[in-house]
PDB file of N, CA and C in Angstrom:
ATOM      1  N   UNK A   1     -63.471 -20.827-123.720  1.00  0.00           N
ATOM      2  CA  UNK A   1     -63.024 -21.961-124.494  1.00  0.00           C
ATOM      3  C   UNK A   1     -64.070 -22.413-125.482  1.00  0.00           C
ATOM      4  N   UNK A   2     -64.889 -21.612-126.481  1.00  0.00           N
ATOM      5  CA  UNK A   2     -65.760 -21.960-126.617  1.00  0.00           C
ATOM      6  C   UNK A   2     -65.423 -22.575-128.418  1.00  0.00           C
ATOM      7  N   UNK A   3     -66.108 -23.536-128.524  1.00  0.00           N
ATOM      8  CA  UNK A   3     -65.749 -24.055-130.211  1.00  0.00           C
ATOM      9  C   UNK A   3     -64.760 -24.907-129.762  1.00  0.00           C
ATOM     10  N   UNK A   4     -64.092 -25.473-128.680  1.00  0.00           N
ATOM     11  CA  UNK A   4     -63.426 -26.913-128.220  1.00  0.00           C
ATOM     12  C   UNK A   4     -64.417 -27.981-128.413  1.00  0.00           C
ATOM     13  N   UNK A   5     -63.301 -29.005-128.517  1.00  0.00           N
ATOM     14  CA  UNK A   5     -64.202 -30.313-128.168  1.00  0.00           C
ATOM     15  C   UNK A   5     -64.105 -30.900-126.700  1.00  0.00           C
ATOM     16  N   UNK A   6     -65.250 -31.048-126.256  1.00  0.00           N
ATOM     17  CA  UNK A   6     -65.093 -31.007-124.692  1.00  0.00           C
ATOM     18  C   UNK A   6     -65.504 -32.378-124.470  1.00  0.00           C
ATOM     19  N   UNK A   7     -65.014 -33.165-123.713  1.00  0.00           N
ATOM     20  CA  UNK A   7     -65.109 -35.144-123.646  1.00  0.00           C
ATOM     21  C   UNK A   7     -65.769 -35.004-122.077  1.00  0.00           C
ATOM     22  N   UNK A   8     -66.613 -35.724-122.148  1.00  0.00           N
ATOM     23  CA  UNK A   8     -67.545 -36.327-120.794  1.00  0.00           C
ATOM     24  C   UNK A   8     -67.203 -37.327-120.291  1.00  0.00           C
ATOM     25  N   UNK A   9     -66.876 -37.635-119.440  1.00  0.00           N
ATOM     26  CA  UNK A   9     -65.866 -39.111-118.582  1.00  0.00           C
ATOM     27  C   UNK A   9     -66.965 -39.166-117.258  1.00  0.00           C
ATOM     28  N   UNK A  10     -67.990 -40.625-117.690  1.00  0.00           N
ATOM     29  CA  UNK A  10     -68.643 -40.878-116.180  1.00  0.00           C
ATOM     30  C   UNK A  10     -68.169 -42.234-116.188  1.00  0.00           C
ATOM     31  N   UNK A  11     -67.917 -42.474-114.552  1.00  0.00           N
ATOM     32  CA  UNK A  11     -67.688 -43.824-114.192  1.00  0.00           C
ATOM     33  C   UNK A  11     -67.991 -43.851-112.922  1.00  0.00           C
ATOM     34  N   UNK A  12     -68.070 -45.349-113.133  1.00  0.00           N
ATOM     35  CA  UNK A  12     -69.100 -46.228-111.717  1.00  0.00           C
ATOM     36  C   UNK A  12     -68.625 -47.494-111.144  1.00  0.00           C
ATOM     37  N   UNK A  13     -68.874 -48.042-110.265  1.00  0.00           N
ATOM     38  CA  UNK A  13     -68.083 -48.894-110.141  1.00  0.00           C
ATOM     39  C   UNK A  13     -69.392 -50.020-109.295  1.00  0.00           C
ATOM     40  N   UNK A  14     -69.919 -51.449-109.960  1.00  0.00           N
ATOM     41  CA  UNK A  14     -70.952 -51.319-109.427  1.00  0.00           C
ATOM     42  C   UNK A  14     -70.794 -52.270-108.186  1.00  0.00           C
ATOM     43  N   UNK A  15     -71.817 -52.802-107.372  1.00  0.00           N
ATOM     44  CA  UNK A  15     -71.575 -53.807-106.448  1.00  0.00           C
ATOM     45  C   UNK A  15     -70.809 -55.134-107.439  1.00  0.00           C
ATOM     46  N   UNK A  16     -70.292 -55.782-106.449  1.00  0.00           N
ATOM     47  CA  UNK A  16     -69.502 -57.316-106.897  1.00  0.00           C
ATOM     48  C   UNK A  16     -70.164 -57.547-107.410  1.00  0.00           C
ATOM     49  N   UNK A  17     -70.190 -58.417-108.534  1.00  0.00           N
ATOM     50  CA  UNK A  17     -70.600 -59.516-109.331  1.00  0.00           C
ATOM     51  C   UNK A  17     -71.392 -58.827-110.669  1.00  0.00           C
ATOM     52  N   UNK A  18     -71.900 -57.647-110.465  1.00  0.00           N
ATOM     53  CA  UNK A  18     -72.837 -56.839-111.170  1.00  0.00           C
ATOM     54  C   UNK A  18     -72.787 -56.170-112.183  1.00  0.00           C
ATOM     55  N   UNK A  19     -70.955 -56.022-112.661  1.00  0.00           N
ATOM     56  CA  UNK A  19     -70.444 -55.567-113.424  1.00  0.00           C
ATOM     57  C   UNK A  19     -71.214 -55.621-114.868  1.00  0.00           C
ATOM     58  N   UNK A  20     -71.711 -56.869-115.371  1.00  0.00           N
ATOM     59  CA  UNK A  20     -72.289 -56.901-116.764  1.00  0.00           C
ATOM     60  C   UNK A  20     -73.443 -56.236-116.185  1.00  0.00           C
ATOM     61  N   UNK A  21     -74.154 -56.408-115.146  1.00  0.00           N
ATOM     62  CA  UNK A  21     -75.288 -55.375-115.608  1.00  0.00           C
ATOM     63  C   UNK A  21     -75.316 -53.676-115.297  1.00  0.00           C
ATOM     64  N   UNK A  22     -74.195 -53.528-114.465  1.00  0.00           N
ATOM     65  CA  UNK A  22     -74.189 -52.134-115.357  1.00  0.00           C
ATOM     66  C   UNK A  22     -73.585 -51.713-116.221  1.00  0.00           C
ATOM     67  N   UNK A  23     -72.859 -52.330-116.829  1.00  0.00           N
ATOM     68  CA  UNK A  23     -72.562 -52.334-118.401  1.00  0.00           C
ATOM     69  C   UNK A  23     -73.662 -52.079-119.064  1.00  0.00           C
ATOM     70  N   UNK A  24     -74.522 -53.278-118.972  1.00  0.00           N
ATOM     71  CA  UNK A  24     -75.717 -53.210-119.819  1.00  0.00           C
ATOM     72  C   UNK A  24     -76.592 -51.804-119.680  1.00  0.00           C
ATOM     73  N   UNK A  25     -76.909 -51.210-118.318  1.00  0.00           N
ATOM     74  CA  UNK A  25     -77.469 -50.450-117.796  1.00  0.00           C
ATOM     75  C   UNK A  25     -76.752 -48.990-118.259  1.00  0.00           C
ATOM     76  N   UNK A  26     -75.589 -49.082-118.296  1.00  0.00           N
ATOM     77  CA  UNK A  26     -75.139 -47.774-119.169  1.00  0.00           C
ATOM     78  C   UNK A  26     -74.981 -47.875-120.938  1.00  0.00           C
ATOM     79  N   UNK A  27     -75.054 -48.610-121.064  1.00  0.00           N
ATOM     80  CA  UNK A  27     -75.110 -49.017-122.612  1.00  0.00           C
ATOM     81  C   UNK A  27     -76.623 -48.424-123.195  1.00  0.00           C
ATOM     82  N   UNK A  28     -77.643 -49.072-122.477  1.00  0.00           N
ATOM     83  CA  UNK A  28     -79.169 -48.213-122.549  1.00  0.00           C
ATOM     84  C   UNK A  28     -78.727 -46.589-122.063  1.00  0.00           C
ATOM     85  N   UNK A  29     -78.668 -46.535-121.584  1.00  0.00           N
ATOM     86  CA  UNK A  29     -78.413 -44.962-121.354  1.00  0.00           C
ATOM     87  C   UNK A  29     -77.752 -44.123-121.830  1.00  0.00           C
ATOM     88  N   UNK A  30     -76.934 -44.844-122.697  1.00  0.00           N
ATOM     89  CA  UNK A  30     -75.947 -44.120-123.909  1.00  0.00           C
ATOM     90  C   UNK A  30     -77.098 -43.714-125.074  1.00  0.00           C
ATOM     91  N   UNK A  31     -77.444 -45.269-125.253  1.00  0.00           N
ATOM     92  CA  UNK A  31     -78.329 -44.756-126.044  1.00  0.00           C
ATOM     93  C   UNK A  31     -80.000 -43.869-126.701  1.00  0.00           C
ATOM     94  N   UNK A  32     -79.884 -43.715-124.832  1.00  0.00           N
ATOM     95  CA  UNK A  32     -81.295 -42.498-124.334  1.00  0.00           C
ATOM     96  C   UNK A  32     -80.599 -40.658-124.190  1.00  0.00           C
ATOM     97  N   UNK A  33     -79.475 -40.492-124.642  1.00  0.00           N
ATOM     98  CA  UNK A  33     -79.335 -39.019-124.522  1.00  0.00           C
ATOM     99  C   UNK A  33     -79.997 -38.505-125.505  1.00  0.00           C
ATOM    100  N   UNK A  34     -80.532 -37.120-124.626  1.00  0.00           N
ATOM    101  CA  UNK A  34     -81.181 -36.533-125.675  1.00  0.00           C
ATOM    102  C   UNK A  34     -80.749 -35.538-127.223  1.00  0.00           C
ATOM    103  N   UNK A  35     -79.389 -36.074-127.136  1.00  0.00           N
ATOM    104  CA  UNK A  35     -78.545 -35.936-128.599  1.00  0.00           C
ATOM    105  C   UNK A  35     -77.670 -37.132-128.856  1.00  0.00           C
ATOM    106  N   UNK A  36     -77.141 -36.853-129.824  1.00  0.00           N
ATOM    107  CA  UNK A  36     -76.232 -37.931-129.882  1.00  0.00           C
ATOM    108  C   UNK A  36     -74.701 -37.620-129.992  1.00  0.00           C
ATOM    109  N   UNK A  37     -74.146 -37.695-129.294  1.00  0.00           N
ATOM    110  CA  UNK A  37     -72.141 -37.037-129.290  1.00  0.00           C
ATOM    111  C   UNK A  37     -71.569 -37.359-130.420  1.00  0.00           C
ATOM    112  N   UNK A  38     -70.840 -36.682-131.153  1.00  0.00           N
ATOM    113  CA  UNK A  38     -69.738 -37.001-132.182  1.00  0.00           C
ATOM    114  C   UNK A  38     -69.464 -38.573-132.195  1.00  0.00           C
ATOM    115  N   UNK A  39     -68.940 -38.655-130.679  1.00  0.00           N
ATOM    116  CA  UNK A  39     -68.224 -40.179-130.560  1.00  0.00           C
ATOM    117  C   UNK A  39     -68.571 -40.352-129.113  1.00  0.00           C
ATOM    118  N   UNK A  40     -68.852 -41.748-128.954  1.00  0.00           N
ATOM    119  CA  UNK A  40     -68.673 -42.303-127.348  1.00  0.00           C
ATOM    120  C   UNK A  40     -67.860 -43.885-127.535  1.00  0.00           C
ATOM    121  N   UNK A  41     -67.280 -43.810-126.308  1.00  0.00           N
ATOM    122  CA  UNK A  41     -67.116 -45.272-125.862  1.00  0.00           C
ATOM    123  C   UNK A  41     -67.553 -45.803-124.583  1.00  0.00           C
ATOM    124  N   UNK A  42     -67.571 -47.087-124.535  1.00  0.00           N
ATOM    125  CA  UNK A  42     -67.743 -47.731-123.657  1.00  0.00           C
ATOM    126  C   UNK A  42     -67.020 -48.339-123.351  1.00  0.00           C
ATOM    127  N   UNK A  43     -66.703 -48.797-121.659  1.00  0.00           N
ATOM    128  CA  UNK A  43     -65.274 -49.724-121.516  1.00  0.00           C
ATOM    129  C   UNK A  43     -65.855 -49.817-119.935  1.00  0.00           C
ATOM    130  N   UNK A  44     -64.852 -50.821-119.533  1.00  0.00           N
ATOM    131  CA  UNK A  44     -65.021 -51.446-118.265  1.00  0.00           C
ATOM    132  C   UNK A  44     -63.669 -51.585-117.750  1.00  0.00           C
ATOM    133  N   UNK A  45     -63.656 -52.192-116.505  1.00  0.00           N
ATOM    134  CA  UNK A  45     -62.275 -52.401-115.764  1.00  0.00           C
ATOM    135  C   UNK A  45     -62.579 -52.979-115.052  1.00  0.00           C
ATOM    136  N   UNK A  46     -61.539 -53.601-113.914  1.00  0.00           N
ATOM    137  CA  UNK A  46     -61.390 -54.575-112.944  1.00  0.00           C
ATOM    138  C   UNK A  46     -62.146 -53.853-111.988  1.00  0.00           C
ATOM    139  N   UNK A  47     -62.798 -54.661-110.952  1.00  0.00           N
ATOM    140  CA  UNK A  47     -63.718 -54.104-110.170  1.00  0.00           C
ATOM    141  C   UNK A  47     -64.676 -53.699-110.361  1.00  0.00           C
ATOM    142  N   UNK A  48     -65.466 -53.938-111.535  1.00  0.00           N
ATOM    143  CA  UNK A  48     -66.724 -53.806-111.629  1.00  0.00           C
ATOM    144  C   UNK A  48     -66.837 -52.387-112.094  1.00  0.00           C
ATOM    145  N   UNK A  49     -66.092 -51.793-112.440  1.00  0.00           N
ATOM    146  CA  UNK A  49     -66.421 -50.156-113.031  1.00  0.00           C
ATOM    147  C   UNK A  49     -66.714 -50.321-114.487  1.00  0.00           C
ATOM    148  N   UNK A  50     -67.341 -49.541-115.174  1.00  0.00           N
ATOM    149  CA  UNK A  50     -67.798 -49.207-116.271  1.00  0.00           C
ATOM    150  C   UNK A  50     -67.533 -47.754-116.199  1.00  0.00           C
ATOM    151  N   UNK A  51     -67.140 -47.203-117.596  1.00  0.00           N
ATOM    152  CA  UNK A  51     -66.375 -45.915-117.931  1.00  0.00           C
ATOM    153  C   UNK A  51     -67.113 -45.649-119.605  1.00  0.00           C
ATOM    154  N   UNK A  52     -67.939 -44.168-119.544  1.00  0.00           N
ATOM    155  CA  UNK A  52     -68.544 -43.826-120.460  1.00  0.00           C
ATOM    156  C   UNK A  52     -67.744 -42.781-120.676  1.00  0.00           C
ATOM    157  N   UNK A  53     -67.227 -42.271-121.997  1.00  0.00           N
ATOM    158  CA  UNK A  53     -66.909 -41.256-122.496  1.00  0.00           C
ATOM    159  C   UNK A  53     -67.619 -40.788-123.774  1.00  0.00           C
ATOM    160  N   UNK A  54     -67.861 -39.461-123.830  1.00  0.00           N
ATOM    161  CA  UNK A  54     -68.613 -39.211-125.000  1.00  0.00           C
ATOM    162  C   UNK A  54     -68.186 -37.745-125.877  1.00  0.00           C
ATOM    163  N   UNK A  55     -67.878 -37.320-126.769  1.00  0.00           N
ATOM    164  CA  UNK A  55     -67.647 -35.997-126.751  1.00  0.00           C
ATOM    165  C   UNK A  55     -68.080 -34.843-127.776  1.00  0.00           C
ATOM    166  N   UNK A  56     -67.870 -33.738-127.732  1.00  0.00           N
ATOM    167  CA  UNK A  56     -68.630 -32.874-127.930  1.00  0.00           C
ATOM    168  C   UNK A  56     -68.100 -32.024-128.429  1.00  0.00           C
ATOM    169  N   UNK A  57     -67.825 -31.779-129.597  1.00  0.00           N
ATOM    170  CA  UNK A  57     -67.418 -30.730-130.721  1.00  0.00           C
ATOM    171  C   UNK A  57     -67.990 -29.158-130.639  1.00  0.00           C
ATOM    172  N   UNK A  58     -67.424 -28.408-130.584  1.00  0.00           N
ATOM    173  CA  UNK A  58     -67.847 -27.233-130.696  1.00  0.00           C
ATOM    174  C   UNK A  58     -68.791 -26.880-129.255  1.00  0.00           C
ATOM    175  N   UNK A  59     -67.555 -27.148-128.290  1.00  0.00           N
ATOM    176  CA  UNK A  59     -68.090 -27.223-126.576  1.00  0.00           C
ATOM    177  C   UNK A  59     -67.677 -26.488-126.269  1.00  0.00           C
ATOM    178  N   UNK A  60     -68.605 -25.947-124.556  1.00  0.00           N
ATOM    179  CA  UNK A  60     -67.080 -25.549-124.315  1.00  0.00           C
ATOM    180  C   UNK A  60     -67.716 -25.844-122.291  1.00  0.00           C
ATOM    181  N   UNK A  61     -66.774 -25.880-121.772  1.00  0.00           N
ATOM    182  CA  UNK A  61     -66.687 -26.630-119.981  1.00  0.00           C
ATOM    183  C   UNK A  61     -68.036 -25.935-119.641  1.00  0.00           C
ATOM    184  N   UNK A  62     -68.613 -24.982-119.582  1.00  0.00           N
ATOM    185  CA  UNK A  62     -70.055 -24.355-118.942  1.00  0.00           C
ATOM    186  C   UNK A  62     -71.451 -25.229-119.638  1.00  0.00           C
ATOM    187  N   UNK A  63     -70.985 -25.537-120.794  1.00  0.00           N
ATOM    188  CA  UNK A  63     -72.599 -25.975-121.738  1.00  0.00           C
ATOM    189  C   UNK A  63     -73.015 -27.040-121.150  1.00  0.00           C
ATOM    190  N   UNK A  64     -74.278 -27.494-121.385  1.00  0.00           N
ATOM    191  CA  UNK A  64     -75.496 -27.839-120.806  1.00  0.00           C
ATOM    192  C   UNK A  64     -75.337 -29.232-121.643  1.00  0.00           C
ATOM    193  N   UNK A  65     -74.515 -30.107-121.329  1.00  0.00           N
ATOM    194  CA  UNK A  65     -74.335 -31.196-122.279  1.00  0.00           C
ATOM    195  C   UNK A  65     -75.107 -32.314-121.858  1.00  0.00           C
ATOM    196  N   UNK A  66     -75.642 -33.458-122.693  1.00  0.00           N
ATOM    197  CA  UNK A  66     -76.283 -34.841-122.164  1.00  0.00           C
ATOM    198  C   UNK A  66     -75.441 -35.327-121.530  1.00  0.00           C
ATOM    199  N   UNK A  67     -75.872 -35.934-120.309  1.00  0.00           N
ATOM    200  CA  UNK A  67     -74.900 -36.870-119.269  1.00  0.00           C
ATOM    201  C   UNK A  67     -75.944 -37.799-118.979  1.00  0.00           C
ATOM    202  N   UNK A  68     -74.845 -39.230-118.498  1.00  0.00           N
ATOM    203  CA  UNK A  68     -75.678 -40.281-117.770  1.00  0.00           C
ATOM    204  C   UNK A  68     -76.234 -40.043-116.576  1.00  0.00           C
ATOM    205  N   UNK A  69     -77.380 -40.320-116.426  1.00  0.00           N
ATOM    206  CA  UNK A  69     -77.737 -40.005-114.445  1.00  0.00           C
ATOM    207  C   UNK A  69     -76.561 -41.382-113.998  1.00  0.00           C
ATOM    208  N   UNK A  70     -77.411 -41.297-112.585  1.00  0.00           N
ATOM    209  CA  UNK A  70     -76.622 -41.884-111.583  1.00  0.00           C
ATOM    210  C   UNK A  70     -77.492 -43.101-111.945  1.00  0.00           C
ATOM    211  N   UNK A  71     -76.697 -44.306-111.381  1.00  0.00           N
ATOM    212  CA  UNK A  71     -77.616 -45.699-111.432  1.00  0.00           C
ATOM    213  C   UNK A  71     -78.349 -45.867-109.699  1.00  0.00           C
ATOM    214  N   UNK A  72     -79.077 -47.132-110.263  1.00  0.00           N
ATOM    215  CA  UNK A  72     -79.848 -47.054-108.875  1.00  0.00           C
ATOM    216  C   UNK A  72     -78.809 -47.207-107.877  1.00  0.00           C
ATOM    217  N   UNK A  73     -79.202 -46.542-106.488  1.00  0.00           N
ATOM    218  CA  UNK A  73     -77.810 -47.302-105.745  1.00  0.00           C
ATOM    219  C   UNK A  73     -77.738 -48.041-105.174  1.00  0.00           C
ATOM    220  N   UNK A  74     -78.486 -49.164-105.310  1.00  0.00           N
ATOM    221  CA  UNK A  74     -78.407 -50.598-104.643  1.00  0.00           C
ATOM    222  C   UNK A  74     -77.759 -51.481-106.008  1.00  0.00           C
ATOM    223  N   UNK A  75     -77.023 -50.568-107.139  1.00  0.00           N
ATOM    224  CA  UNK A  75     -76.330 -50.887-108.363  1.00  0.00           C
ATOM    225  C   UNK A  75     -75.136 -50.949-108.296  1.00  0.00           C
ATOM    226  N   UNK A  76     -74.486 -50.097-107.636  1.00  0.00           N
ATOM    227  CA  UNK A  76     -73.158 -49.183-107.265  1.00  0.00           C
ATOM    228  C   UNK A  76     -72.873 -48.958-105.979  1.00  0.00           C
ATOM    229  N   UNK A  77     -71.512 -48.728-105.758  1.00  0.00           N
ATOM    230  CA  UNK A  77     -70.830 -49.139-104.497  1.00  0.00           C
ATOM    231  C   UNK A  77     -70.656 -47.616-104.055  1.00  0.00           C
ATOM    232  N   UNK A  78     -70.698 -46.451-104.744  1.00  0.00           N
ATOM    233  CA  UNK A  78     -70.658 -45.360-105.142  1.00  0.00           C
ATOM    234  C   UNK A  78     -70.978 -44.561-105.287  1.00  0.00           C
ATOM    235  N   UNK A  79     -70.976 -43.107-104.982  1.00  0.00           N
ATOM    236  CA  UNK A  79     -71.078 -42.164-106.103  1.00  0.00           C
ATOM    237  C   UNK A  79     -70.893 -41.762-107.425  1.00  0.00           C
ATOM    238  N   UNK A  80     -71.259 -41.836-108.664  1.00  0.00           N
ATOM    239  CA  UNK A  80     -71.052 -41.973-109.726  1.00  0.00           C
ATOM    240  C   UNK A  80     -69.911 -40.485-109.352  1.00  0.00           C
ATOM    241  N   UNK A  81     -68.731 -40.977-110.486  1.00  0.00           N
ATOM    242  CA  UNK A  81     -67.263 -39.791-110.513  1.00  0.00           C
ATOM    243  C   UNK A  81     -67.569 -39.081-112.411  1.00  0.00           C
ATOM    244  N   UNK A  82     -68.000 -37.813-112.529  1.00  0.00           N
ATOM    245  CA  UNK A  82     -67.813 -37.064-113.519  1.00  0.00           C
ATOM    246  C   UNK A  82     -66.852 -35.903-113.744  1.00  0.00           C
ATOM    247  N   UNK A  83     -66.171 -36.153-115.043  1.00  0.00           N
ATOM    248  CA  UNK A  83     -65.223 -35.093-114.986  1.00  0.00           C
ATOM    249  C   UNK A  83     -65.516 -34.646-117.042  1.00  0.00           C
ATOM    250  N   UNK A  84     -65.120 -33.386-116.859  1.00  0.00           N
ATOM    251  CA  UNK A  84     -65.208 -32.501-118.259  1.00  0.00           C
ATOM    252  C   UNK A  84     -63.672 -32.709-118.698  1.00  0.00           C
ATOM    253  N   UNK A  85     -63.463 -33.070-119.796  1.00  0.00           N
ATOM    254  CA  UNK A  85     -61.708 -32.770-120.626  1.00  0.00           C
ATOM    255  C   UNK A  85     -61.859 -31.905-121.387  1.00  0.00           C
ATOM    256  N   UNK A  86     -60.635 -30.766-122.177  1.00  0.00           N
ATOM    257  CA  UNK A  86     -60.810 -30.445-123.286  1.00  0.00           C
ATOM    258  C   UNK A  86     -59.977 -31.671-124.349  1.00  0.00           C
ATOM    259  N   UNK A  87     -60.388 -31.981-125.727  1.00  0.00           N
ATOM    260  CA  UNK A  87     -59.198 -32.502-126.334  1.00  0.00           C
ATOM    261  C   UNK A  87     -58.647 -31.494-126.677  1.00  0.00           C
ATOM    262  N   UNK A  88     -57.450 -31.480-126.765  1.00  0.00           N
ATOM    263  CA  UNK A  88     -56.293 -31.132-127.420  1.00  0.00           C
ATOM    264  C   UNK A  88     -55.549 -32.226-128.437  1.00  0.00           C
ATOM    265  N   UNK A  89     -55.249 -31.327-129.324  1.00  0.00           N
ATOM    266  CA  UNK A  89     -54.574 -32.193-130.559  1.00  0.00           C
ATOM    267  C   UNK A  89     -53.097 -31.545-130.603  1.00  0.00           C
TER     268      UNK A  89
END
């Protein structure tokens, strides 16, 4: 699949109340990869999750792409959940 655009989906979900700061805490970390993606967003949801997507033009599911680490885990209720998409148009 190579020359796809391949989208990075990490999400977290952090302890109660904590939600803005790992917002904040992935927001810095968006902006520490060691490239920069076509496009990312940032978004949140009920329960304290925060949801990074970022993606990657001319990808393909095996490559060696920038990802967020994990947050501390006295941050998160969790295992941080990563998954690879292709877009399709």
């Amino acid at each position: 699949m190579s020359g796809a655009t391949i989208v990075l989906m990490w999400e977290a979900r952090a302890v109660e109340g904590r939600g803005g700061e790992l917002l904040e805490w992935a927001r810095a970390r968006s902006a520490e990869l060691s490239r920069e993606p076509a496009r990312s967003e940032l978004l949140r949801a009920q329960q304290d999750r925060v949801l990074v997507m970022t993606w990657w033009p001319e990808a393909s599911y095996g490559d060696d792409l920038p990802e967020l680490p994990e947050p501390d885990a006295a941050l998160i209720t969790r295992a941080v959940h990563r998954w690879r998409f292709e877009a399709v148009g």
